[in-house]
Each structure stands twice: as C-alpha cells, then as structure tokens.
PDB file of N, CA and C in Angstrom:
ATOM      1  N   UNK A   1      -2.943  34.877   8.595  1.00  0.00           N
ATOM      2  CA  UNK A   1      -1.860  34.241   9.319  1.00  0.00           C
ATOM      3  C   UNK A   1      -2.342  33.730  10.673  1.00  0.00           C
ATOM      4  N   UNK A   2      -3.139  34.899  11.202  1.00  0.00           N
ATOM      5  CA  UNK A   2      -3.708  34.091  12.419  1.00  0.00           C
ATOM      6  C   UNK A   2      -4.779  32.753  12.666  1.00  0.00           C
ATOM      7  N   UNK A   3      -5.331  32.685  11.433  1.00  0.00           N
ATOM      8  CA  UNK A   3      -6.006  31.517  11.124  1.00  0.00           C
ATOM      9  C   UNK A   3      -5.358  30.231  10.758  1.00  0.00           C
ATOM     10  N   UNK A   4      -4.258  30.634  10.294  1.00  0.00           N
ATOM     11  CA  UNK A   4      -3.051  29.350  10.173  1.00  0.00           C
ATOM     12  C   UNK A   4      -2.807  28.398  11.613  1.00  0.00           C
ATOM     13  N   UNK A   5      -1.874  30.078  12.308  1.00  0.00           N
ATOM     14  CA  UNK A   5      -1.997  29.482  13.249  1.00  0.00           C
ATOM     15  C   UNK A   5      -2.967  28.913  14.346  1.00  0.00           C
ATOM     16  N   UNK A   6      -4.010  29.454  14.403  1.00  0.00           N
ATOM     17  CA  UNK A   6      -5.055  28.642  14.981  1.00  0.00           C
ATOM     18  C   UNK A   6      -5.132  27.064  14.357  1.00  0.00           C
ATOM     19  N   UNK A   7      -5.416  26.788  13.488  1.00  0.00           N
ATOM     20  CA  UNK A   7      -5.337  25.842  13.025  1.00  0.00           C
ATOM     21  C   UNK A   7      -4.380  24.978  12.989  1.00  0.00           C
ATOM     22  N   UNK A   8      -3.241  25.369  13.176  1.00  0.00           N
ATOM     23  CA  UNK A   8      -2.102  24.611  13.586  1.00  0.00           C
ATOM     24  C   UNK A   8      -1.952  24.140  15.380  1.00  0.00           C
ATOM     25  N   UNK A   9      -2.281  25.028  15.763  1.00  0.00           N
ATOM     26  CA  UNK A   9      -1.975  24.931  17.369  1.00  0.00           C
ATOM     27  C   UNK A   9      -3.781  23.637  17.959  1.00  0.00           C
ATOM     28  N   UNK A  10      -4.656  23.851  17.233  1.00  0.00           N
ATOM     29  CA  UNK A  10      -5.816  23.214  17.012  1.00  0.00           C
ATOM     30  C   UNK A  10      -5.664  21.310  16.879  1.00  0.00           C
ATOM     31  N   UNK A  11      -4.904  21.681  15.857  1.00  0.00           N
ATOM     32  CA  UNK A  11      -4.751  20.452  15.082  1.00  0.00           C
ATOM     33  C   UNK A  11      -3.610  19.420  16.087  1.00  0.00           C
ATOM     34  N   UNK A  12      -2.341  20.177  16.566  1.00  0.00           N
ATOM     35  CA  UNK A  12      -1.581  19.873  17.488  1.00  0.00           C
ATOM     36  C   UNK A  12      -2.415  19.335  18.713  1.00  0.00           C
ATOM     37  N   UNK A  13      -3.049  19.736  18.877  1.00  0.00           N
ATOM     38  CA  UNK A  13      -4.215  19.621  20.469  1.00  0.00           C
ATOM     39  C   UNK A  13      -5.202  18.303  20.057  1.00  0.00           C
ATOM     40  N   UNK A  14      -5.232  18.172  18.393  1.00  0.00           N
ATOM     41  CA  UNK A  14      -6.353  17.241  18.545  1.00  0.00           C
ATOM     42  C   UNK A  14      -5.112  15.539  18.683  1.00  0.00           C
ATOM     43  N   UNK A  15      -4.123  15.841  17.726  1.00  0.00           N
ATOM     44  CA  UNK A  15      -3.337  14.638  17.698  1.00  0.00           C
ATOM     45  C   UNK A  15      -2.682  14.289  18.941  1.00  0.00           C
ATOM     46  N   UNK A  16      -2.999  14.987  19.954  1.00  0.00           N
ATOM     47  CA  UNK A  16      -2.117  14.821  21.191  1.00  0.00           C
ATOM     48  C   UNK A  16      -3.317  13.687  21.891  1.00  0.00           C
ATOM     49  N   UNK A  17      -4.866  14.195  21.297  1.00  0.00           N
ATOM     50  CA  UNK A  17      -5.940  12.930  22.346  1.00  0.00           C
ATOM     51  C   UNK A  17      -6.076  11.851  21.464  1.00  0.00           C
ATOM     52  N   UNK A  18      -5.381  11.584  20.336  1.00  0.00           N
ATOM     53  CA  UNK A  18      -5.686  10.267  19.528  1.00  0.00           C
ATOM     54  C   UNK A  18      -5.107   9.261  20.681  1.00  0.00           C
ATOM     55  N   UNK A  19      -5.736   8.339  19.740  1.00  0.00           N
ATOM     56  CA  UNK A  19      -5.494   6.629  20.952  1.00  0.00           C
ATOM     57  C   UNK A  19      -4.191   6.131  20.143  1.00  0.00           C
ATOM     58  N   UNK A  20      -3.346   6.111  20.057  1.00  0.00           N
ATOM     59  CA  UNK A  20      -2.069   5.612  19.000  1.00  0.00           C
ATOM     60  C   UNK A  20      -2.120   3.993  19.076  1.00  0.00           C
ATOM     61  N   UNK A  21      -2.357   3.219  18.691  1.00  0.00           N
ATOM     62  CA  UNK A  21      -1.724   2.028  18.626  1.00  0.00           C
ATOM     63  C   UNK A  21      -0.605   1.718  18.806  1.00  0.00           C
ATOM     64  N   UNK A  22      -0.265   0.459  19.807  1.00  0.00           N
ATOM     65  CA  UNK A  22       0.870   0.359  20.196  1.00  0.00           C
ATOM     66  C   UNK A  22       1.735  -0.854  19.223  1.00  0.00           C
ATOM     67  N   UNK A  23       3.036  -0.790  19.734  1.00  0.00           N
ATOM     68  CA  UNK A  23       4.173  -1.748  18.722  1.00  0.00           C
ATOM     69  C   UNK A  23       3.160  -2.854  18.117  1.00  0.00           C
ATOM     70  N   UNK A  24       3.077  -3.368  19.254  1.00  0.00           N
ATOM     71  CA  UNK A  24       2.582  -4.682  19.135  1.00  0.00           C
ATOM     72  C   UNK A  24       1.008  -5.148  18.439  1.00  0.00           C
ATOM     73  N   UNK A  25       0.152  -3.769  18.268  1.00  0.00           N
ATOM     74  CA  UNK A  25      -0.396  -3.717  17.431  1.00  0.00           C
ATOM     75  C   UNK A  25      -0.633  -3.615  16.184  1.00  0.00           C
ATOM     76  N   UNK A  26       0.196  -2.508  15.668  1.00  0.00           N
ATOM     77  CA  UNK A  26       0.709  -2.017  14.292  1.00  0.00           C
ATOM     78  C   UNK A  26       0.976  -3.851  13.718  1.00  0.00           C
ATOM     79  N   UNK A  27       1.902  -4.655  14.922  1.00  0.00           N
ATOM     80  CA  UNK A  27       2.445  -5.705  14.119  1.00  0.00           C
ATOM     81  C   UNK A  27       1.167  -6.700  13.666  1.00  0.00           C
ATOM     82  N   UNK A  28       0.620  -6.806  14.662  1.00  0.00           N
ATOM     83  CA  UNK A  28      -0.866  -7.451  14.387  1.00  0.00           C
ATOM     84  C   UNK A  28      -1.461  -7.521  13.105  1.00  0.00           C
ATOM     85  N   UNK A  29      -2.001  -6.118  13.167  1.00  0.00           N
ATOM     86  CA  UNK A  29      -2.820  -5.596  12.091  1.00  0.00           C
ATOM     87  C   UNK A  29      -2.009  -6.070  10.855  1.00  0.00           C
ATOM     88  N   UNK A  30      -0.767  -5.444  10.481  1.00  0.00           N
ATOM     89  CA  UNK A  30       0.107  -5.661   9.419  1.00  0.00           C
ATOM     90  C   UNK A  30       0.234  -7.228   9.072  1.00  0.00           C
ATOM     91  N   UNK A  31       0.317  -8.104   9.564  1.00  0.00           N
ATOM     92  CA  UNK A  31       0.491  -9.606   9.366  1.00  0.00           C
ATOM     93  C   UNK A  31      -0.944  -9.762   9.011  1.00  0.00           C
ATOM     94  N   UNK A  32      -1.933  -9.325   9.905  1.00  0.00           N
ATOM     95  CA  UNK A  32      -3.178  -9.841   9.691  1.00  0.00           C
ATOM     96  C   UNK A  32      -4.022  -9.291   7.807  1.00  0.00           C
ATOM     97  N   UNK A  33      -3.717  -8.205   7.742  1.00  0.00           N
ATOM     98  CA  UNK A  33      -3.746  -7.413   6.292  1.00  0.00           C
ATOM     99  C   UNK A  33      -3.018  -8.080   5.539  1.00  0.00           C
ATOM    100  N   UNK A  34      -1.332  -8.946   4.933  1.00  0.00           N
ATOM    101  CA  UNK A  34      -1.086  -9.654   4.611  1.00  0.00           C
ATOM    102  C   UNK A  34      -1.830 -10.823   4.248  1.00  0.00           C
ATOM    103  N   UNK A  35      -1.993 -11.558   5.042  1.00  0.00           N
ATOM    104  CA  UNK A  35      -2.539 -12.925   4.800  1.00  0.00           C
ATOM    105  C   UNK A  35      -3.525 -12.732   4.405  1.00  0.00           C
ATOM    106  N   UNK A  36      -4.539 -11.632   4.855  1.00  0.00           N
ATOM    107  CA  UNK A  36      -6.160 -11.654   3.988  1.00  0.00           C
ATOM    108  C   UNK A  36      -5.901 -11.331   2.436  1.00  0.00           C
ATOM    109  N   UNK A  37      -4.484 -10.678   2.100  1.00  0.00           N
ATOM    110  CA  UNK A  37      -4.520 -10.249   1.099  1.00  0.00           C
ATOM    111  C   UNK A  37      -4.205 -11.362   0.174  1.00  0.00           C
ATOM    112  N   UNK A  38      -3.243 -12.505   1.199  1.00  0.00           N
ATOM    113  CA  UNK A  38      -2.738 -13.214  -0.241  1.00  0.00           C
ATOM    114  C   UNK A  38      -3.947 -14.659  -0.243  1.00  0.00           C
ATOM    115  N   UNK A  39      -4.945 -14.607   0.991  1.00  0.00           N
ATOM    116  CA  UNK A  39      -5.964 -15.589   0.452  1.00  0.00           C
ATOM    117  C   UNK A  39      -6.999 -15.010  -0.566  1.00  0.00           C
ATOM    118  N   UNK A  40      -7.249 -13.690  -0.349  1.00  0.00           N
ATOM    119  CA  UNK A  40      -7.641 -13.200  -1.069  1.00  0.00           C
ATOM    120  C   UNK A  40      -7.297 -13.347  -2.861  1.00  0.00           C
ATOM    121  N   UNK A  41      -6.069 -13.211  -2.719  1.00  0.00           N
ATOM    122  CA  UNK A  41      -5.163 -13.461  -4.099  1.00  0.00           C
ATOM    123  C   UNK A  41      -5.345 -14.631  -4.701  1.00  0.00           C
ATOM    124  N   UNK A  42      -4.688 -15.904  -3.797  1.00  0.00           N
ATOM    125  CA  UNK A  42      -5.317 -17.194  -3.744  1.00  0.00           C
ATOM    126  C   UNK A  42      -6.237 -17.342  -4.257  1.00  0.00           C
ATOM    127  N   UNK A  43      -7.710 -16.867  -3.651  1.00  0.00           N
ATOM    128  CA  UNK A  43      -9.077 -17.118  -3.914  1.00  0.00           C
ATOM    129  C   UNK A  43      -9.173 -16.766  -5.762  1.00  0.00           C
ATOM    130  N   UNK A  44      -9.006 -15.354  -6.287  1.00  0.00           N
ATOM    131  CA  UNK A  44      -9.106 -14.797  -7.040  1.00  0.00           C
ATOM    132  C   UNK A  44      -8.259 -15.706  -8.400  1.00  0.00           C
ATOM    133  N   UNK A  45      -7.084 -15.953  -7.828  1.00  0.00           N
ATOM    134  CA  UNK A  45      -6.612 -16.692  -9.337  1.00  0.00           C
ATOM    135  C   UNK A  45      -7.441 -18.427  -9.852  1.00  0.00           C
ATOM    136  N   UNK A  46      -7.697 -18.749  -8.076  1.00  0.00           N
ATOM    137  CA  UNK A  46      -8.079 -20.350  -8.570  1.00  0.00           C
ATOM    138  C   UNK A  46      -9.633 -20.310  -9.420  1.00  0.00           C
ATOM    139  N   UNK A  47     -10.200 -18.956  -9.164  1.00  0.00           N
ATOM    140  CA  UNK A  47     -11.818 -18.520  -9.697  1.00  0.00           C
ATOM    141  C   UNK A  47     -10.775 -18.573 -11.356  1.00  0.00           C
ATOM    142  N   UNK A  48      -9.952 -17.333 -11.609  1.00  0.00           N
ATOM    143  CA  UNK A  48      -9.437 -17.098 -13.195  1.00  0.00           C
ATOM    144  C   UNK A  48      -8.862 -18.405 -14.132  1.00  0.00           C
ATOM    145  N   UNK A  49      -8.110 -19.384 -13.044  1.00  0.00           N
ATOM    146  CA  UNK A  49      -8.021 -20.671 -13.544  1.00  0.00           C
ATOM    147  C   UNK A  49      -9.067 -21.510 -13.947  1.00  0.00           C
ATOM    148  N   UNK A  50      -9.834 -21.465 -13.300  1.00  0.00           N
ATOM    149  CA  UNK A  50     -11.055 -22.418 -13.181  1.00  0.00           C
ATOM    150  C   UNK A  50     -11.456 -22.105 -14.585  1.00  0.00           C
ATOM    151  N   UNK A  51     -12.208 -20.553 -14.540  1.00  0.00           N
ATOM    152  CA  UNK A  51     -12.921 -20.201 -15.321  1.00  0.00           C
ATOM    153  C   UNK A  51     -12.328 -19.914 -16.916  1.00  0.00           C
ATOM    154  N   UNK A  52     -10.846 -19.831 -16.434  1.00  0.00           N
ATOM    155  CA  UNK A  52     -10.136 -19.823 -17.723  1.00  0.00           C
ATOM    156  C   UNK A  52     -10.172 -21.540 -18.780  1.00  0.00           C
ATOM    157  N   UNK A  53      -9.764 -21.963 -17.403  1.00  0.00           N
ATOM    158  CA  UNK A  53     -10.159 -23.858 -18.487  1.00  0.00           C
ATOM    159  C   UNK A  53     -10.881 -24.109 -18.730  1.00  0.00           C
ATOM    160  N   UNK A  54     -12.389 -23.854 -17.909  1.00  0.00           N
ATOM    161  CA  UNK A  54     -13.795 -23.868 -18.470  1.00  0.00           C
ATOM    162  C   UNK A  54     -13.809 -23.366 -20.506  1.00  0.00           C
ATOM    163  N   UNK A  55     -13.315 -22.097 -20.256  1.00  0.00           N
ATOM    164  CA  UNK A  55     -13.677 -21.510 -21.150  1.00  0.00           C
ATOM    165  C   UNK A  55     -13.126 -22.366 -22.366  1.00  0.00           C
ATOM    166  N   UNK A  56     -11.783 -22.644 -21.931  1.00  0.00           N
ATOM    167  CA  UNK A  56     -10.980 -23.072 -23.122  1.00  0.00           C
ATOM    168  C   UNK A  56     -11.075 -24.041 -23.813  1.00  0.00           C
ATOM    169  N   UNK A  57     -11.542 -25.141 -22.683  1.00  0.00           N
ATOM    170  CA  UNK A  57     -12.727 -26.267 -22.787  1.00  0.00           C
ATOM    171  C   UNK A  57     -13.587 -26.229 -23.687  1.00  0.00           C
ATOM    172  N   UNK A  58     -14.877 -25.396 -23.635  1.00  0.00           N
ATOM    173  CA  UNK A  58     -15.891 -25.833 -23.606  1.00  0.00           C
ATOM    174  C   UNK A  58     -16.090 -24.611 -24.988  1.00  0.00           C
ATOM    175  N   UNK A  59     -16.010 -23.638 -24.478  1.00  0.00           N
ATOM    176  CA  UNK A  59     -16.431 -22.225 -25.849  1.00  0.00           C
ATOM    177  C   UNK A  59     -14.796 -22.290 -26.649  1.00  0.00           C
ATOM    178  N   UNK A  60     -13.377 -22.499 -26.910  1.00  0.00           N
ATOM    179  CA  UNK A  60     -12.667 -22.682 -27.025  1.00  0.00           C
ATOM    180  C   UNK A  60     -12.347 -24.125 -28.038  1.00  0.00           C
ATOM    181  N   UNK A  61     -12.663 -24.559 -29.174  1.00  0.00           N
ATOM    182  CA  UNK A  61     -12.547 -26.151 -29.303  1.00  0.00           C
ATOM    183  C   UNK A  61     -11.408 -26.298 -29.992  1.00  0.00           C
TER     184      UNK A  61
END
C-alpha cells in the first residue's frame, strides 16, 4: 500500500512539471493533423485509381 502511494504522490509531482500546451495550440496541431491526413488520403486513392485503370487497361482486356 505504501508503494501505491508513493507512486501516486510521485506521479502527481511529475504531471505538475509537464509543459501543457496551450488552447491555441491543441487547435494548431489538430487542424494541422487533419489536413496531412486528408492529403495524405488524397495522395493514396489517386496512386489506387491510377493503378487500378492501369491494371484494368492493360492486364485486364
């Protein structure tokens, strides 16, 4: 039990020196993670299109 609590009162002490990100960051990041995701997405289907008509094209008659 006393090792619990050490570890609890420990752990309390360490989250108190984290650097928190502020509002206006969180919003940042979050928009910025979005958009990489949907060029990302973007990127990925026009490769499956491509390579899908290729195929259907060419090995496909």
């Amino acid at each position: 039990m006393n090792k619990l609590f050490t570890f609890l009162l420990e752990a309390k002490a360490e989250l108190a020196r984290v650097n928190w990100p502020t509002k206006k960051q969180i919003i940042r990041y979050t928009v910025l993670v979005i958009i990489i995701s949907l060029v990302v997405a973007l990127f990925l289907g026009s490769l499956d299109f491509v390579f899908s008509s290729l195929v259907e094209k060419y090995l496909i008659k």
